[in-house]
PDB file of N, CA and C in Angstrom:
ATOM      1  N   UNK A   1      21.644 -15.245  -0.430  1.00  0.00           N
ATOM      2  CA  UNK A   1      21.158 -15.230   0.932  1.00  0.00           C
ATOM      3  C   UNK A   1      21.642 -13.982   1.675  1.00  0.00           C
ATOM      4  N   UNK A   2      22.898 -13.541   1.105  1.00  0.00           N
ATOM      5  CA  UNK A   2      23.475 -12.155   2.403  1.00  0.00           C
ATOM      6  C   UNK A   2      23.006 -11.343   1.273  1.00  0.00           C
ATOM      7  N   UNK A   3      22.456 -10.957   0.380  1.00  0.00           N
ATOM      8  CA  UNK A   3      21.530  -9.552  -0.138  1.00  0.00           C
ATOM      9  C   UNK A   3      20.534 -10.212   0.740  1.00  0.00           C
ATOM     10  N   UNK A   4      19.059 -11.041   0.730  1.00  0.00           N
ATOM     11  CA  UNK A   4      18.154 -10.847   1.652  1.00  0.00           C
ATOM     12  C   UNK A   4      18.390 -10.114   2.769  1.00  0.00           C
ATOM     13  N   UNK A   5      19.346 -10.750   3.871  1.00  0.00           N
ATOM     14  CA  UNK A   5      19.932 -10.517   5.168  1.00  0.00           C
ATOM     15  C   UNK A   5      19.798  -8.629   4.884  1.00  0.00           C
ATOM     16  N   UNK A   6      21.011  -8.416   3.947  1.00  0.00           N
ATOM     17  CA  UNK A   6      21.212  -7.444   3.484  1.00  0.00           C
ATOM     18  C   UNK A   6      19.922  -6.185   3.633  1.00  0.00           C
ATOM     19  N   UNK A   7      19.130  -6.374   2.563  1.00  0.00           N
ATOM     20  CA  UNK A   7      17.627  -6.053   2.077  1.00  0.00           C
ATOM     21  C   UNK A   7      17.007  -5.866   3.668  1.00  0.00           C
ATOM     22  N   UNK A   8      17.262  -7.250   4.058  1.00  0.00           N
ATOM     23  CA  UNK A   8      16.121  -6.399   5.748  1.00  0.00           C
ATOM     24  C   UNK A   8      16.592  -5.876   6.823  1.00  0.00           C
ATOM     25  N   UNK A   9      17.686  -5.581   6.852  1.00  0.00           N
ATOM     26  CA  UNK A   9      18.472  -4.477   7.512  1.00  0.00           C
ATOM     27  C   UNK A   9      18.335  -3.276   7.214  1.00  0.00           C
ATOM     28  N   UNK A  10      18.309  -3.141   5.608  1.00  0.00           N
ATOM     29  CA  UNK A  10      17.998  -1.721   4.872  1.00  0.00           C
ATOM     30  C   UNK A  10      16.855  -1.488   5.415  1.00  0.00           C
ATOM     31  N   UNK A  11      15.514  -2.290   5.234  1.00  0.00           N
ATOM     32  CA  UNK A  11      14.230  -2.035   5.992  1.00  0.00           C
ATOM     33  C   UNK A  11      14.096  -1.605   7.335  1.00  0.00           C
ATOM     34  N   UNK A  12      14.644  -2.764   7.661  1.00  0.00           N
ATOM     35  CA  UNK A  12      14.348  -2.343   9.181  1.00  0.00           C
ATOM     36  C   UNK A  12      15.382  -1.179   9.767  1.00  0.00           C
ATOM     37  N   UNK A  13      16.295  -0.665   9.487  1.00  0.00           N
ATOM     38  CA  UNK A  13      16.801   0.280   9.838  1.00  0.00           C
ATOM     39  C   UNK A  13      16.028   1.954   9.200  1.00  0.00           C
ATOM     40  N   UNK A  14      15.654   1.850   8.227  1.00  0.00           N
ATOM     41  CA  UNK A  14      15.119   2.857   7.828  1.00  0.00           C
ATOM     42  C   UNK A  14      13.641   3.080   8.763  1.00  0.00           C
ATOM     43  N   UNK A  15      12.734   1.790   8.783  1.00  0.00           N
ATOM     44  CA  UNK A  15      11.975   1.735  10.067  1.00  0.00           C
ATOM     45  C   UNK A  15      12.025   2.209  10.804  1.00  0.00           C
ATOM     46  N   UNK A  16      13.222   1.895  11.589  1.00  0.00           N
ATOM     47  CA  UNK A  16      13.750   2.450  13.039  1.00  0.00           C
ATOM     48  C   UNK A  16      13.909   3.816  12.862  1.00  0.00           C
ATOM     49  N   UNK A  17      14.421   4.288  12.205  1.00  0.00           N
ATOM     50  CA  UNK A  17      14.463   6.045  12.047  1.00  0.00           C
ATOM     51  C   UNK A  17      13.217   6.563  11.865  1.00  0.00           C
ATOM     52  N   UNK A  18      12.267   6.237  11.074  1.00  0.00           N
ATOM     53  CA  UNK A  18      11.041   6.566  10.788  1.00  0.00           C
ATOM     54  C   UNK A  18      10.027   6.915  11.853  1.00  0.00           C
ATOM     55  N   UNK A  19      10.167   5.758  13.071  1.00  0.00           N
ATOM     56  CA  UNK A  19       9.048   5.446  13.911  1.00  0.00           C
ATOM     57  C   UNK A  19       9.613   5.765  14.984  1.00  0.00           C
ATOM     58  N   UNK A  20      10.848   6.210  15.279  1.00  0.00           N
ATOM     59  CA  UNK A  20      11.687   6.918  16.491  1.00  0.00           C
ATOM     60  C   UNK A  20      10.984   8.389  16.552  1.00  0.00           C
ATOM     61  N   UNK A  21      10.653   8.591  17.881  1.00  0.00           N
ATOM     62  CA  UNK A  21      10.710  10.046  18.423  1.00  0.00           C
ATOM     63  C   UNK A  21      12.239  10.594  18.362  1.00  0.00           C
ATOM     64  N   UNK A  22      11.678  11.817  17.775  1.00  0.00           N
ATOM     65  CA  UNK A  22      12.497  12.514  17.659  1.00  0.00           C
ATOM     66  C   UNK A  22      13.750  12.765  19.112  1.00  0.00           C
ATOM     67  N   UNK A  23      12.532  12.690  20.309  1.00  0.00           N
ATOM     68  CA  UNK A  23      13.726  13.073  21.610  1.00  0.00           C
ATOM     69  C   UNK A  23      14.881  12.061  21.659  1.00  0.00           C
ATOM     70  N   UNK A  24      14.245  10.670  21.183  1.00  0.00           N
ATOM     71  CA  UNK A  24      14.998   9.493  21.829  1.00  0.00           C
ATOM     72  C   UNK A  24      16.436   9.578  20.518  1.00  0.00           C
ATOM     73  N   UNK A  25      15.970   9.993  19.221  1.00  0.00           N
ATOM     74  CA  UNK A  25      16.823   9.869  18.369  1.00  0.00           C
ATOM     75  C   UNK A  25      17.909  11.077  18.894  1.00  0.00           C
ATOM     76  N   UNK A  26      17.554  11.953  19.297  1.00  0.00           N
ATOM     77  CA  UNK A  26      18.778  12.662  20.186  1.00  0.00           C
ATOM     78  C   UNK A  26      19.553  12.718  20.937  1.00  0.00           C
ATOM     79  N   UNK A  27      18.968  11.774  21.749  1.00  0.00           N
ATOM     80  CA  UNK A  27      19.602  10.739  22.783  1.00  0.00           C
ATOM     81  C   UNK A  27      20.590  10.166  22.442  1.00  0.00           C
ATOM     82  N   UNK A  28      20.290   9.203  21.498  1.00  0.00           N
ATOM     83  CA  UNK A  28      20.876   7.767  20.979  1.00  0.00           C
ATOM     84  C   UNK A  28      21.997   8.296  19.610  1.00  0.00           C
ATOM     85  N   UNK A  29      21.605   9.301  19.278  1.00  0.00           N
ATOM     86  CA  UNK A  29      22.649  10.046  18.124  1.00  0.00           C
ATOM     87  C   UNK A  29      22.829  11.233  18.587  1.00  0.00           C
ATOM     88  N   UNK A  30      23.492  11.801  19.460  1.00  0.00           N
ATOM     89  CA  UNK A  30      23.903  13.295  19.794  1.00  0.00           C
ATOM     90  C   UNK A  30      24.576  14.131  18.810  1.00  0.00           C
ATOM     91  N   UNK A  31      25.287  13.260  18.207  1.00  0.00           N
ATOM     92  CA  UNK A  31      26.026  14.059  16.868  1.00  0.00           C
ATOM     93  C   UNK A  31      24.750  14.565  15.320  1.00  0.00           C
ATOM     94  N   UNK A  32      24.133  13.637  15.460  1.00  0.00           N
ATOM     95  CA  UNK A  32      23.674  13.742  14.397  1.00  0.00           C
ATOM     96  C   UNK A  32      22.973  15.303  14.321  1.00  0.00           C
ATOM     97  N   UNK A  33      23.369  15.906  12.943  1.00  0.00           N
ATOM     98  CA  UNK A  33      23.192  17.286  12.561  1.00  0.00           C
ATOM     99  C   UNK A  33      21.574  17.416  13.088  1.00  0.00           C
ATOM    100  N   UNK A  34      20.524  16.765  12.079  1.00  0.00           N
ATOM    101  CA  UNK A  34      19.596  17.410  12.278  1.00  0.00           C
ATOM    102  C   UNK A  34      18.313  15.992  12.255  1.00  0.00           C
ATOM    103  N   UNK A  35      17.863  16.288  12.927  1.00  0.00           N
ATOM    104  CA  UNK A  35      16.237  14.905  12.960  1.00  0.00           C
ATOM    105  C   UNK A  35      15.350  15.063  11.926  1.00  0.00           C
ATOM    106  N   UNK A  36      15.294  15.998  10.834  1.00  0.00           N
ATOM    107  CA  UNK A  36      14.336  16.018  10.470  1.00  0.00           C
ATOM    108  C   UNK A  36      15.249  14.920   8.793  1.00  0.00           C
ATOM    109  N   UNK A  37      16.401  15.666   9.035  1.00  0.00           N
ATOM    110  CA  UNK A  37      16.920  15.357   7.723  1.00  0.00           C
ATOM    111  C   UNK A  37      17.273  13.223   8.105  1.00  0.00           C
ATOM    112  N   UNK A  38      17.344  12.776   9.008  1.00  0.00           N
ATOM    113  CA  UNK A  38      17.742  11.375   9.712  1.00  0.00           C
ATOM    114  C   UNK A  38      16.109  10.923   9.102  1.00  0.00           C
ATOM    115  N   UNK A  39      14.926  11.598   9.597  1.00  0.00           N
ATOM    116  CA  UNK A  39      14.125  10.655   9.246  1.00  0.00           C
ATOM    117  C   UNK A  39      13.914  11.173   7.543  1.00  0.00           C
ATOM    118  N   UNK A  40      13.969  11.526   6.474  1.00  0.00           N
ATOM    119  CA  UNK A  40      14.123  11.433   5.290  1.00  0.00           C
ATOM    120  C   UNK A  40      14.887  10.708   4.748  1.00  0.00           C
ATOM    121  N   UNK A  41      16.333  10.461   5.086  1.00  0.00           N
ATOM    122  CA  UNK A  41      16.976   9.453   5.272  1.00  0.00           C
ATOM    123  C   UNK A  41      16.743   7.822   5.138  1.00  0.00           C
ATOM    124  N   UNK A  42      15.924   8.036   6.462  1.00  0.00           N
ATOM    125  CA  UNK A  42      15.140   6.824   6.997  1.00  0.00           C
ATOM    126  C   UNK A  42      13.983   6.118   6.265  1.00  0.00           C
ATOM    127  N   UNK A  43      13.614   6.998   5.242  1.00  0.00           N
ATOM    128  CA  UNK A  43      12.134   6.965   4.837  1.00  0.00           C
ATOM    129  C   UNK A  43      12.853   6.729   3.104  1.00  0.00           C
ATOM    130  N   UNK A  44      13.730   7.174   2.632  1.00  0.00           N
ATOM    131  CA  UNK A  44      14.622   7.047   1.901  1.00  0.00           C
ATOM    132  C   UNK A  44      15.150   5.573   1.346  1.00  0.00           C
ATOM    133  N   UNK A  45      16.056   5.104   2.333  1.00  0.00           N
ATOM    134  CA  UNK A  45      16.608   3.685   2.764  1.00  0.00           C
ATOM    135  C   UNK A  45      15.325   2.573   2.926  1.00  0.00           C
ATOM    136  N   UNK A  46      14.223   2.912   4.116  1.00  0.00           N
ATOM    137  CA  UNK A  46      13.415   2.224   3.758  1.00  0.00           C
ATOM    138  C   UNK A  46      12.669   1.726   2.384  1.00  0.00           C
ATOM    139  N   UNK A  47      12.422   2.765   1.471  1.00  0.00           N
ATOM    140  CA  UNK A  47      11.430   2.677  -0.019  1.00  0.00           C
ATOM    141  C   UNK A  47      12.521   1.941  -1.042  1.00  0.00           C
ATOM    142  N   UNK A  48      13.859   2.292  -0.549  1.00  0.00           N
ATOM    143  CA  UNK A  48      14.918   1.909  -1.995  1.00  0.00           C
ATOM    144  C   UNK A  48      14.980   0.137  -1.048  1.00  0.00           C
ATOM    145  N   UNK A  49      14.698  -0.224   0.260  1.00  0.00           N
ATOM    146  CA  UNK A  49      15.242  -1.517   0.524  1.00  0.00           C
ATOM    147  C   UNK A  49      14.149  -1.844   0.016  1.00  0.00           C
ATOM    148  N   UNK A  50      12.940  -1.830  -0.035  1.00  0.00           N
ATOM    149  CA  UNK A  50      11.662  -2.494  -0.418  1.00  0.00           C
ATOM    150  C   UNK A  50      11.409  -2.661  -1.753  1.00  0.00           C
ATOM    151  N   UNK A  51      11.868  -1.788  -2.644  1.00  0.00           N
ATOM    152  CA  UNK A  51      12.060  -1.844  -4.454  1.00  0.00           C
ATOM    153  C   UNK A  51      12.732  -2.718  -4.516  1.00  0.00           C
ATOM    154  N   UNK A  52      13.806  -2.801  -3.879  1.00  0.00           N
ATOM    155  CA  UNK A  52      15.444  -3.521  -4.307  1.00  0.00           C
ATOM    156  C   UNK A  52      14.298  -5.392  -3.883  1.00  0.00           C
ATOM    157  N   UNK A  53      13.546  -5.508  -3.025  1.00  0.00           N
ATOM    158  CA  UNK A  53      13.459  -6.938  -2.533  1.00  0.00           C
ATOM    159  C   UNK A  53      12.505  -7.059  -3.131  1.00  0.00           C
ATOM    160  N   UNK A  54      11.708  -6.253  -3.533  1.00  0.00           N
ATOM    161  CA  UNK A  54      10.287  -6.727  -4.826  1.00  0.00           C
ATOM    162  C   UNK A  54      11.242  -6.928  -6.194  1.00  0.00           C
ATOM    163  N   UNK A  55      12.031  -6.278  -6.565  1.00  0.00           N
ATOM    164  CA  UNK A  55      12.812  -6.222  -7.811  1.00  0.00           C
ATOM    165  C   UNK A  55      13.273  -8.024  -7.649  1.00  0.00           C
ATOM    166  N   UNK A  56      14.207  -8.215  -6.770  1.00  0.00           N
ATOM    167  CA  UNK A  56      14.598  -9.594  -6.527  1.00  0.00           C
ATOM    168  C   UNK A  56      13.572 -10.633  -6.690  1.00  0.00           C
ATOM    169  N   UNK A  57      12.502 -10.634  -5.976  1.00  0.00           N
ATOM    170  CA  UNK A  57      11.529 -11.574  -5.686  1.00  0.00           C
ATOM    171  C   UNK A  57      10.488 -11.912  -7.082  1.00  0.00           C
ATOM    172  N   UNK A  58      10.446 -10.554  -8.265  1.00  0.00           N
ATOM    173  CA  UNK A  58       9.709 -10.929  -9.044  1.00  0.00           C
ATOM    174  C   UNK A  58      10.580 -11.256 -10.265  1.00  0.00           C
ATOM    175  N   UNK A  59      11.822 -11.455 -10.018  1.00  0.00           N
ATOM    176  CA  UNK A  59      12.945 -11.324 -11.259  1.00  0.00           C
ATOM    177  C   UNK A  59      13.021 -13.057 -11.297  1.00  0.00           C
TER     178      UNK A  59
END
């Protein structure tokens, strides 16, 4: 049950980076080096949480 939990946090956080404007992600992360490299990241985390919960679900 805490990998699911797990699994849609990975999603939905990679989401959230994905579908964020760039201004607001500057806002909300001032440190962060660079936006372009956060949403690769994002897009990253998202595809590996979605393998990882199809992998589970058809195993």
């Amino acid at each position: 049950m805490f990998d699911f939990i797990l699994w849609i946090i990975m999603i939905g956080v990679g989401f959230m980076l994905l579908i964020t404007p760039a201004e607001k992600l500057k806002q909300q992360y001032p440190k962060m080096p660079s936006i372009k490299a956060a949403k690769i990241i994002g897009g990253i985390i998202f595809v590996v949480g979605i393998c990882i919960l199809a992998i589970q679900i058809f195993m």
